[in-house]
C-alpha atoms as a PDB file:
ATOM      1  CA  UNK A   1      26.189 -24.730  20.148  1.00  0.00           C
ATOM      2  CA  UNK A   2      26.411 -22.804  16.990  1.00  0.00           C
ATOM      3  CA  UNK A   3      28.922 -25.089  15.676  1.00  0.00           C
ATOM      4  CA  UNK A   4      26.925 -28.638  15.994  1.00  0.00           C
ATOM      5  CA  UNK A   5      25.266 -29.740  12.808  1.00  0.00           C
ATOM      6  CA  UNK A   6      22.422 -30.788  14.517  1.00  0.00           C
ATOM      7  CA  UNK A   7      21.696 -27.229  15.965  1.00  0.00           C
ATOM      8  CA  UNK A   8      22.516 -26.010  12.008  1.00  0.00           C
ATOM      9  CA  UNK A   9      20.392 -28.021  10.036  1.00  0.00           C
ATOM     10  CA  UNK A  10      16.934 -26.882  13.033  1.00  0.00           C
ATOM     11  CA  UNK A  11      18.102 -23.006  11.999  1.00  0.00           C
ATOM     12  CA  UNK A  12      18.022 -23.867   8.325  1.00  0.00           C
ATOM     13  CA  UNK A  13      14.969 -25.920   8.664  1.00  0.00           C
ATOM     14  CA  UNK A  14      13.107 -22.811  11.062  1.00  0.00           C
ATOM     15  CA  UNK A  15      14.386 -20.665   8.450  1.00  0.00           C
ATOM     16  CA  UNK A  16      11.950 -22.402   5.543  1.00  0.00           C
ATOM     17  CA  UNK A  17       8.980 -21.309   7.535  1.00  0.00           C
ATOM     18  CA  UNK A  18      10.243 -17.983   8.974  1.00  0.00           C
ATOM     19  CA  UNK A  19      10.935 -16.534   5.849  1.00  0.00           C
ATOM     20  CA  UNK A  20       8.383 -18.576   3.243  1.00  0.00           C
ATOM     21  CA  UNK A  21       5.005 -17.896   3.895  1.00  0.00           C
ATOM     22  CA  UNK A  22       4.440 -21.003   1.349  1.00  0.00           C
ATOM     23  CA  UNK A  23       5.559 -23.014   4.327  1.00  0.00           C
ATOM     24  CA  UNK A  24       3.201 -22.100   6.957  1.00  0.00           C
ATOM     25  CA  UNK A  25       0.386 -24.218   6.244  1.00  0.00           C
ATOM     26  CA  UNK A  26      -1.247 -27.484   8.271  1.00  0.00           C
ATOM     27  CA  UNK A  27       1.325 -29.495   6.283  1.00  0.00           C
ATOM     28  CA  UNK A  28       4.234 -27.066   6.168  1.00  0.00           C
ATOM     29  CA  UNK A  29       6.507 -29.386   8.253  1.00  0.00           C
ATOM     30  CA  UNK A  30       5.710 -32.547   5.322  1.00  0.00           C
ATOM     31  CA  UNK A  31       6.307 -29.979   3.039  1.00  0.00           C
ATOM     32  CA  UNK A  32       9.458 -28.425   3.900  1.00  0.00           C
ATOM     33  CA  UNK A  33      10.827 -32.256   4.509  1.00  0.00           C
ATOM     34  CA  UNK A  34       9.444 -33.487   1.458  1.00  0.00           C
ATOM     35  CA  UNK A  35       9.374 -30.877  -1.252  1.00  0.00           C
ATOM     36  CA  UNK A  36      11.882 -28.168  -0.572  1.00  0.00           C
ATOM     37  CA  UNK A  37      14.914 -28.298  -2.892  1.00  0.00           C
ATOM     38  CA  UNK A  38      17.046 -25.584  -1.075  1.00  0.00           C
ATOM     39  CA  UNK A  39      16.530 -27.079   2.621  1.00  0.00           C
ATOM     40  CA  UNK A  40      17.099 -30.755   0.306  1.00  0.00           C
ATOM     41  CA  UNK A  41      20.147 -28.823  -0.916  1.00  0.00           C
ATOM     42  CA  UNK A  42      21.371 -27.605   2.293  1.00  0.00           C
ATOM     43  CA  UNK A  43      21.053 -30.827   3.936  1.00  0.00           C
ATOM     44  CA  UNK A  44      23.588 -32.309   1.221  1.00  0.00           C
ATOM     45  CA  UNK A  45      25.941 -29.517   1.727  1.00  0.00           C
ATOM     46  CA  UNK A  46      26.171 -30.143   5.908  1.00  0.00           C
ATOM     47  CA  UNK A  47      26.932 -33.497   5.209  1.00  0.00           C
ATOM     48  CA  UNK A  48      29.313 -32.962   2.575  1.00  0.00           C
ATOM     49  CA  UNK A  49      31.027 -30.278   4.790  1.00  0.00           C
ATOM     50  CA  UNK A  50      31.779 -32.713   7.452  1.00  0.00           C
ATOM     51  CA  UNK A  51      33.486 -35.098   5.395  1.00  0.00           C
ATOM     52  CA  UNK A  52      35.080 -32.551   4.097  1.00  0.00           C
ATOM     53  CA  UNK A  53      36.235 -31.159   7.266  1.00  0.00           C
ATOM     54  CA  UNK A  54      37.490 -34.904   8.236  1.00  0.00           C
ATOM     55  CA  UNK A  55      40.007 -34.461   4.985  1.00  0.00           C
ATOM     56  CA  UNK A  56      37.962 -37.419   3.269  1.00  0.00           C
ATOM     57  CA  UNK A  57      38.483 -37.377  -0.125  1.00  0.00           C
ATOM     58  CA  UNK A  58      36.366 -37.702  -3.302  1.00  0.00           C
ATOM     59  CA  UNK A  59      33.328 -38.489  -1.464  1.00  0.00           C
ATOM     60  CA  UNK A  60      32.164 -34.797  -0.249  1.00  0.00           C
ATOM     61  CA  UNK A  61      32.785 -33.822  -3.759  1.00  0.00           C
ATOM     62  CA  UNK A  62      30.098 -36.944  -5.032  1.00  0.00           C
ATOM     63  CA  UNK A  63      27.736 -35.756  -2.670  1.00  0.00           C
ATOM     64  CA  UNK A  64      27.320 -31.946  -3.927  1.00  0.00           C
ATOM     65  CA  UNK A  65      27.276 -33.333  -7.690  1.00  0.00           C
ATOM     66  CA  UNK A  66      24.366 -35.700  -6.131  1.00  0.00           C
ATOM     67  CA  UNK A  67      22.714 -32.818  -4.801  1.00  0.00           C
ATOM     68  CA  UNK A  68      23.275 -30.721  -8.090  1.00  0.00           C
ATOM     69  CA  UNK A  69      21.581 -33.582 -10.074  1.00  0.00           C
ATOM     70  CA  UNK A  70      18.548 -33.510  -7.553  1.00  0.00           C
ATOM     71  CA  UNK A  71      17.996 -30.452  -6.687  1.00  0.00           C
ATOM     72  CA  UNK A  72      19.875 -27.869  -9.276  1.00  0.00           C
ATOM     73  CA  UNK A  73      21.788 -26.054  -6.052  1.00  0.00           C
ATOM     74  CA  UNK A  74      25.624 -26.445  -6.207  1.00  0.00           C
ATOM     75  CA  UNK A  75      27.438 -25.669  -2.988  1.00  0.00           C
ATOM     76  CA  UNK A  76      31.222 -26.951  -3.022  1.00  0.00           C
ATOM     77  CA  UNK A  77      31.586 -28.589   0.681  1.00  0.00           C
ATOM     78  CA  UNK A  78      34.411 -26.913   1.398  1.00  0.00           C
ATOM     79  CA  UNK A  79      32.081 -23.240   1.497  1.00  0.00           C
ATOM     80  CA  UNK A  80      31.615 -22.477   5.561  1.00  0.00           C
ATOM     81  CA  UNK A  81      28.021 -21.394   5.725  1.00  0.00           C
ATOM     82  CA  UNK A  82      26.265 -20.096   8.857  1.00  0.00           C
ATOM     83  CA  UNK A  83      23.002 -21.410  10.500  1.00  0.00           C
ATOM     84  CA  UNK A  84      19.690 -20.281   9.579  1.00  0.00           C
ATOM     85  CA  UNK A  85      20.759 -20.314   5.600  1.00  0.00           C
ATOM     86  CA  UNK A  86      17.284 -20.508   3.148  1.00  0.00           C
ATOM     87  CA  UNK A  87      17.769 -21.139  -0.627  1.00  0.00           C
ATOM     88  CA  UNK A  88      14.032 -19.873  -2.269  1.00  0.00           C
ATOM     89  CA  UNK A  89      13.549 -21.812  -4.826  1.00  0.00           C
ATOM     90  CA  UNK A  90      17.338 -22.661  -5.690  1.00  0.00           C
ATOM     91  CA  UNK A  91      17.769 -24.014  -9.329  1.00  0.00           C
ATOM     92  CA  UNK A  92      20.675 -22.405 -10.533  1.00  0.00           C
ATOM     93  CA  UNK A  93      22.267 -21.482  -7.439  1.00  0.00           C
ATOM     94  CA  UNK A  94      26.004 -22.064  -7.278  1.00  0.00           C
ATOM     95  CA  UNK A  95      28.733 -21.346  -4.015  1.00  0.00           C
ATOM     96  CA  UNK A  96      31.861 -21.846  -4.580  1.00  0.00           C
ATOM     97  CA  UNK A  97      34.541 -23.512  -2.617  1.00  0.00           C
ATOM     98  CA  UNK A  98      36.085 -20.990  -0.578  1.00  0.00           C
ATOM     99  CA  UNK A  99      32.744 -18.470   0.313  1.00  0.00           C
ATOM    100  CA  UNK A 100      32.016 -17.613   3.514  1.00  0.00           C
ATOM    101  CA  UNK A 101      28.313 -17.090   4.993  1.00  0.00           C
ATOM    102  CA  UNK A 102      27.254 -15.962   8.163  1.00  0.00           C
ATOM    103  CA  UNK A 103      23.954 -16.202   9.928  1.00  0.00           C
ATOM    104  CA  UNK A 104      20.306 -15.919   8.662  1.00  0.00           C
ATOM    105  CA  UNK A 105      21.456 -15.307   4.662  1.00  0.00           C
ATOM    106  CA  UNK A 106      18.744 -15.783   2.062  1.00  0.00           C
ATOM    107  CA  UNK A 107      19.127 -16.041  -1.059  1.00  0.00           C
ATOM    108  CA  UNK A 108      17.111 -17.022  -4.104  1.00  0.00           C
ATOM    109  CA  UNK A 109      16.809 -18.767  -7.648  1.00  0.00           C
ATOM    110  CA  UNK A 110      20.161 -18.320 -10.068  1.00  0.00           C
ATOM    111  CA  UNK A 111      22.423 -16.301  -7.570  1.00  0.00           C
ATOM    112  CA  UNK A 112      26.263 -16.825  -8.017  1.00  0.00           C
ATOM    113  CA  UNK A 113      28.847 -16.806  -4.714  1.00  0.00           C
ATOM    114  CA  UNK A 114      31.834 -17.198  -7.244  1.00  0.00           C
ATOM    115  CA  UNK A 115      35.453 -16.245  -8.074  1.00  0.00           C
ATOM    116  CA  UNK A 116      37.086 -14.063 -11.297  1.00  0.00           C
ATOM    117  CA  UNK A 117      39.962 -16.047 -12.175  1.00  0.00           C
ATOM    118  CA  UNK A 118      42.332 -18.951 -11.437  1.00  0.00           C
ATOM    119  CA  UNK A 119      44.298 -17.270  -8.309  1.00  0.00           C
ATOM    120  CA  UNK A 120      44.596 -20.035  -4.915  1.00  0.00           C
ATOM    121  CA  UNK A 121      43.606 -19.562  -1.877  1.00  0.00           C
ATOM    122  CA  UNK A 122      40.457 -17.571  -0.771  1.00  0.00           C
ATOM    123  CA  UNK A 123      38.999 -16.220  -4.097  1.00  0.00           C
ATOM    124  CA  UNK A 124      35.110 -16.275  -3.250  1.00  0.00           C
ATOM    125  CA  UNK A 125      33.164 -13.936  -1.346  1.00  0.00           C
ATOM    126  CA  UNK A 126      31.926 -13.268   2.433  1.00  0.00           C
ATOM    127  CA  UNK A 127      28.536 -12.766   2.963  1.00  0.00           C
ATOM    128  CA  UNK A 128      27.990 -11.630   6.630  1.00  0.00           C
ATOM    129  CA  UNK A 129      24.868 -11.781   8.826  1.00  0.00           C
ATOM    130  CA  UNK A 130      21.394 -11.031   7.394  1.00  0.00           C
ATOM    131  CA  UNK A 131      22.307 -10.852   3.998  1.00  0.00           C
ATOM    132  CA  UNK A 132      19.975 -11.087   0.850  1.00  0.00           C
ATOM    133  CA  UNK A 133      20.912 -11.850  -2.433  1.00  0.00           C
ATOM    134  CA  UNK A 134      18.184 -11.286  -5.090  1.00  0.00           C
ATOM    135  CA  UNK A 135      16.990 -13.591  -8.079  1.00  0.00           C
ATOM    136  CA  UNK A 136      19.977 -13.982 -10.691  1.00  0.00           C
ATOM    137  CA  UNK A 137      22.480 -11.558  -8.450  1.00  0.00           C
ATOM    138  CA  UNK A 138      26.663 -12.511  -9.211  1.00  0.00           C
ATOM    139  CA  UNK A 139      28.748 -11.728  -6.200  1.00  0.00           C
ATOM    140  CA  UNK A 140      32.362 -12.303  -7.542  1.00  0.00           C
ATOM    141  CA  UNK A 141      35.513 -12.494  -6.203  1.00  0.00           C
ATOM    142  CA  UNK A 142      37.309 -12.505  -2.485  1.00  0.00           C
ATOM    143  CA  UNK A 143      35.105  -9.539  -1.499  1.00  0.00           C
ATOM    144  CA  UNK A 144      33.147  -9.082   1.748  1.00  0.00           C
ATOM    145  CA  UNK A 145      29.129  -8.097   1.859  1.00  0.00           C
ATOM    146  CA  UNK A 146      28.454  -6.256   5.284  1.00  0.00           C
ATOM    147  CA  UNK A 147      25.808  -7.339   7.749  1.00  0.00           C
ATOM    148  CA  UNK A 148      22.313  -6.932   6.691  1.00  0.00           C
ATOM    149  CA  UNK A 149      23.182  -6.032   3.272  1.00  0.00           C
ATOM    150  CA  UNK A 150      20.516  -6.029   0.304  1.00  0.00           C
ATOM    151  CA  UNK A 151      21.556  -7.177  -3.177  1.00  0.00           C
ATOM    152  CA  UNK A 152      18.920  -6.088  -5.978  1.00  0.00           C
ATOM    153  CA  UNK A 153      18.195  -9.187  -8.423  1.00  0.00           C
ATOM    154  CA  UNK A 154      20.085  -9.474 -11.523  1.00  0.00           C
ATOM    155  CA  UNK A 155      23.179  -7.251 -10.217  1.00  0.00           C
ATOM    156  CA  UNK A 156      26.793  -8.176 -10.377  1.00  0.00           C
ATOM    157  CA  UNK A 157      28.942  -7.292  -7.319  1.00  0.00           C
ATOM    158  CA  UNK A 158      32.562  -7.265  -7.742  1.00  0.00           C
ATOM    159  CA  UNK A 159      33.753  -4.547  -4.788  1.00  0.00           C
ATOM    160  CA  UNK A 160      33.277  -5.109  -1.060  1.00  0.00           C
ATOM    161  CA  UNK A 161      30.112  -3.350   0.531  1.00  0.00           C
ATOM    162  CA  UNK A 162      30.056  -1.967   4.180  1.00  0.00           C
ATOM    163  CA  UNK A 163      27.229  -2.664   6.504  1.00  0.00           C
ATOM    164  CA  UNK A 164      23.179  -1.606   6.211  1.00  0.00           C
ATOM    165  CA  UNK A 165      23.536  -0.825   2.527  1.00  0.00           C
ATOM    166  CA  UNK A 166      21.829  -1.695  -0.428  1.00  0.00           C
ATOM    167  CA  UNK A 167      23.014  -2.585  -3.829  1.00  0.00           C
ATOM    168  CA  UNK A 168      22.047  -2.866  -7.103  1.00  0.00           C
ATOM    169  CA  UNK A 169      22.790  -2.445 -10.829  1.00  0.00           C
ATOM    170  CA  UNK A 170      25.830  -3.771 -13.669  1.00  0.00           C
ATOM    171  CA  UNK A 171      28.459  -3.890 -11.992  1.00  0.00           C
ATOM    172  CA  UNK A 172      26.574  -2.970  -8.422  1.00  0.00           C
ATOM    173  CA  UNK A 173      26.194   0.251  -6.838  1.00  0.00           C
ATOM    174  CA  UNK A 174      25.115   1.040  -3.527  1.00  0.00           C
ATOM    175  CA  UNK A 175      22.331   3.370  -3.715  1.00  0.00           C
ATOM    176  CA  UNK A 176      20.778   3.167  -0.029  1.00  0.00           C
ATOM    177  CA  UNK A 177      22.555   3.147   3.294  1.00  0.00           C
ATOM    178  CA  UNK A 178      20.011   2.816   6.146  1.00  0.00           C
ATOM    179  CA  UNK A 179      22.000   3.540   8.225  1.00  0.00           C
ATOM    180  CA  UNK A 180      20.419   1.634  11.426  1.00  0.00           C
ATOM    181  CA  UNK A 181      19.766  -1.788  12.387  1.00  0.00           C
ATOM    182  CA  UNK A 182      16.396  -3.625  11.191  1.00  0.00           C
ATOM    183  CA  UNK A 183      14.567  -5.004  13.864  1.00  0.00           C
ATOM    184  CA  UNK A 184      14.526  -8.055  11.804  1.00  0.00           C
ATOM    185  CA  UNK A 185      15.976  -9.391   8.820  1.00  0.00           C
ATOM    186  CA  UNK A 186      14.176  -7.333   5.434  1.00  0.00           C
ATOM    187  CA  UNK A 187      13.248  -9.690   2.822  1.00  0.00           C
ATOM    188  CA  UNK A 188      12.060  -7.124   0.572  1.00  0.00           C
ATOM    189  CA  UNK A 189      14.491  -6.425  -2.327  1.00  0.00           C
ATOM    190  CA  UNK A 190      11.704  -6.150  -5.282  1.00  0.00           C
ATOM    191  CA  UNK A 191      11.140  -2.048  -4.875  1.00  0.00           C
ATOM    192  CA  UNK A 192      14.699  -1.038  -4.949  1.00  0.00           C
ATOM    193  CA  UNK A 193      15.724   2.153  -6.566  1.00  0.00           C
ATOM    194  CA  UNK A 194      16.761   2.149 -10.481  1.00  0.00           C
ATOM    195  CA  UNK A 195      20.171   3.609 -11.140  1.00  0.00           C
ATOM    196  CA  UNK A 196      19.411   3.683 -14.565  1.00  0.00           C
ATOM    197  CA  UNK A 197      16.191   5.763 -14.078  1.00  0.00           C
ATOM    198  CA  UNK A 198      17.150   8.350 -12.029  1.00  0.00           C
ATOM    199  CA  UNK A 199      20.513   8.949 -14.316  1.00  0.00           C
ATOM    200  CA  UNK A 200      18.014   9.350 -17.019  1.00  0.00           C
ATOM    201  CA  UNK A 201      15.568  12.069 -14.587  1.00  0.00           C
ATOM    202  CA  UNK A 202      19.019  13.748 -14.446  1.00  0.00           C
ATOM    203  CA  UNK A 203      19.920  14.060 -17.929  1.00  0.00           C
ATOM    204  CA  UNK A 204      16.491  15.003 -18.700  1.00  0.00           C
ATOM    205  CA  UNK A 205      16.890  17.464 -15.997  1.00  0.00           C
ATOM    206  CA  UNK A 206      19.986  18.931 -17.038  1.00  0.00           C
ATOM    207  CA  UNK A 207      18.971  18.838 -20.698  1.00  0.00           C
ATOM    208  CA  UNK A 208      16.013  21.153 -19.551  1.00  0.00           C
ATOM    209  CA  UNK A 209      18.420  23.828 -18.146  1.00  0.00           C
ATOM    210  CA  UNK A 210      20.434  23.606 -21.281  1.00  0.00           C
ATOM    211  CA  UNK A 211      17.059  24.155 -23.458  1.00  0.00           C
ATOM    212  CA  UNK A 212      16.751  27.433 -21.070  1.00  0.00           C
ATOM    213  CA  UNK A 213      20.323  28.903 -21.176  1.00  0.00           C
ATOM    214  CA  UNK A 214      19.947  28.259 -24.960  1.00  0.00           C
ATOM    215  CA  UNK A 215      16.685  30.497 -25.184  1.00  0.00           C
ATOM    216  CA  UNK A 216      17.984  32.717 -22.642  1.00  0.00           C
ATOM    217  CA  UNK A 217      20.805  33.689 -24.809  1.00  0.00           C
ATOM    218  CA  UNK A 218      19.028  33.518 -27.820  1.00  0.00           C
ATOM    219  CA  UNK A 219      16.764  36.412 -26.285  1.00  0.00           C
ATOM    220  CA  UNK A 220      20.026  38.509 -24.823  1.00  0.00           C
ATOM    221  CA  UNK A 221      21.255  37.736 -28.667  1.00  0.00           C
ATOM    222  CA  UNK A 222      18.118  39.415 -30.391  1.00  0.00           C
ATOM    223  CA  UNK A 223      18.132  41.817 -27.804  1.00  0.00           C
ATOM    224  CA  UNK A 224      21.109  42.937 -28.633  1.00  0.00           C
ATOM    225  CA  UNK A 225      20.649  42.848 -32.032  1.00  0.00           C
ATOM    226  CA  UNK A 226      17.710  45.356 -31.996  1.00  0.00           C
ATOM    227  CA  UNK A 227      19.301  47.658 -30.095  1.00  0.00           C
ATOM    228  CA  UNK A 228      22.789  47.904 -32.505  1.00  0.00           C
ATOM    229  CA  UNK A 229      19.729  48.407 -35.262  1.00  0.00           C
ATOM    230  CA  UNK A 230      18.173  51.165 -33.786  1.00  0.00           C
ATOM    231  CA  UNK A 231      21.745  52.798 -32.936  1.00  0.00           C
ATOM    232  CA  UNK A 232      22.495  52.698 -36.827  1.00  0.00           C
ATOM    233  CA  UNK A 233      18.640  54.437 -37.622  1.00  0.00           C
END
């Protein structure tokens, strides 16, 4: 059942109010239908992917330039995305062609599923189940993010990442393994550690022990000094 669009596009549309509380109001449903430009964009992209899948040319192609125009999202039809896939927000989202998403992935405003050069073949990534990619994140390249993998906003992946882990920073780091499975998926990737800071805690750390072997040898050294002194009295 997982593979008929029908049963795709009711996980994607469940998705908008499972995981948007901006959705569960009395006209959530007229909402969703109406105003949401990632479920709008998703809905291109299934339709484009079937064409595409039936080897018709040109026309899948028209469709996700339609969908760029109208809703800023840019998914190539040829990506194979899982069901229960929520864009929040979406302008500036692009997939490219050859990216591969599993089930339940969210991911939000100005995230790039991309390549790093001209090679053929598969040169995007693979995003597996439960996956979310923060505001502005880059995930580049034919690497593979684990199951229920966090990706901090604004970080650039470029290596593969095992499962349960979380990821941030220029290029990305992973800086939490959880090292269980979540009950349900974690949308929370706003409090994330700082690499930055806590290589800065170190060096301030490390500068204080410095500051104290320095005095502690400056107080041997004087030490030492006073006692050759008195010798020579």
């Amino acid at each position: 059942m997982k593979n008929y669009p029908f049963y795709r596009v009711f996980r994607d549309f469940r998705a908008c109010f499972d995981r948007d509380p901006a959705a569960r109001t009395p006209l959530g449903v007229l909402e969703v239908l109406s105003l949401y430009s990632g479920f709008h964009a998703v809905l291109f992209y299934r339709f484009a992917h079937i064409l595409y899948r039936l080897k018709i040319p040109f026309i899948p192609r028209l469709i996700s330039q339609i969908a760029r125009f109208l809703t800023g999202v840019e998914i190539h039809p040829g990506a194979r995305i899982g069901p229960g896939f929520f864009i929040d927000h979406g302008m500036g989202v692009v997939i490219g062609e050859t990216t591969e998403i599993g089930e339940n992935v969210t991911i939000y405003q100005g995230v790039t599923l991309g390549g790093t050069g001209k090679e053929r073949g598969k040169r995007h990534p693979t995003l597996g189940n439960n996956v979310v990619v923060g505001v502005g994140a880059k995930i580049l390249g034919n690497i593979r993010i684990g199951n229920h993998v966090k990706v901090g906003g604004g970080s650039v992946v470029i290596h593969s990442v095992p499962d349960y882990c979380t990821v941030v920073g220029v290029p990305g780091e992973i800086v939490r393994i959880d090292g269980k499975k979540p009950g349900e998926i974690d949308l929370e990737h706003g409090d994330l550690p700082d690499p930055v800071k806590e290589l800065k805690n170190r060096l301030r750390a490390l500068q204080k022990e410095v500051e104290q072997i320095e005095a502690q040898h400056k107080g041997s050294k004087n030490a030492r000094r006073s006692v050759d002194g008195g010798e020579k009295q």
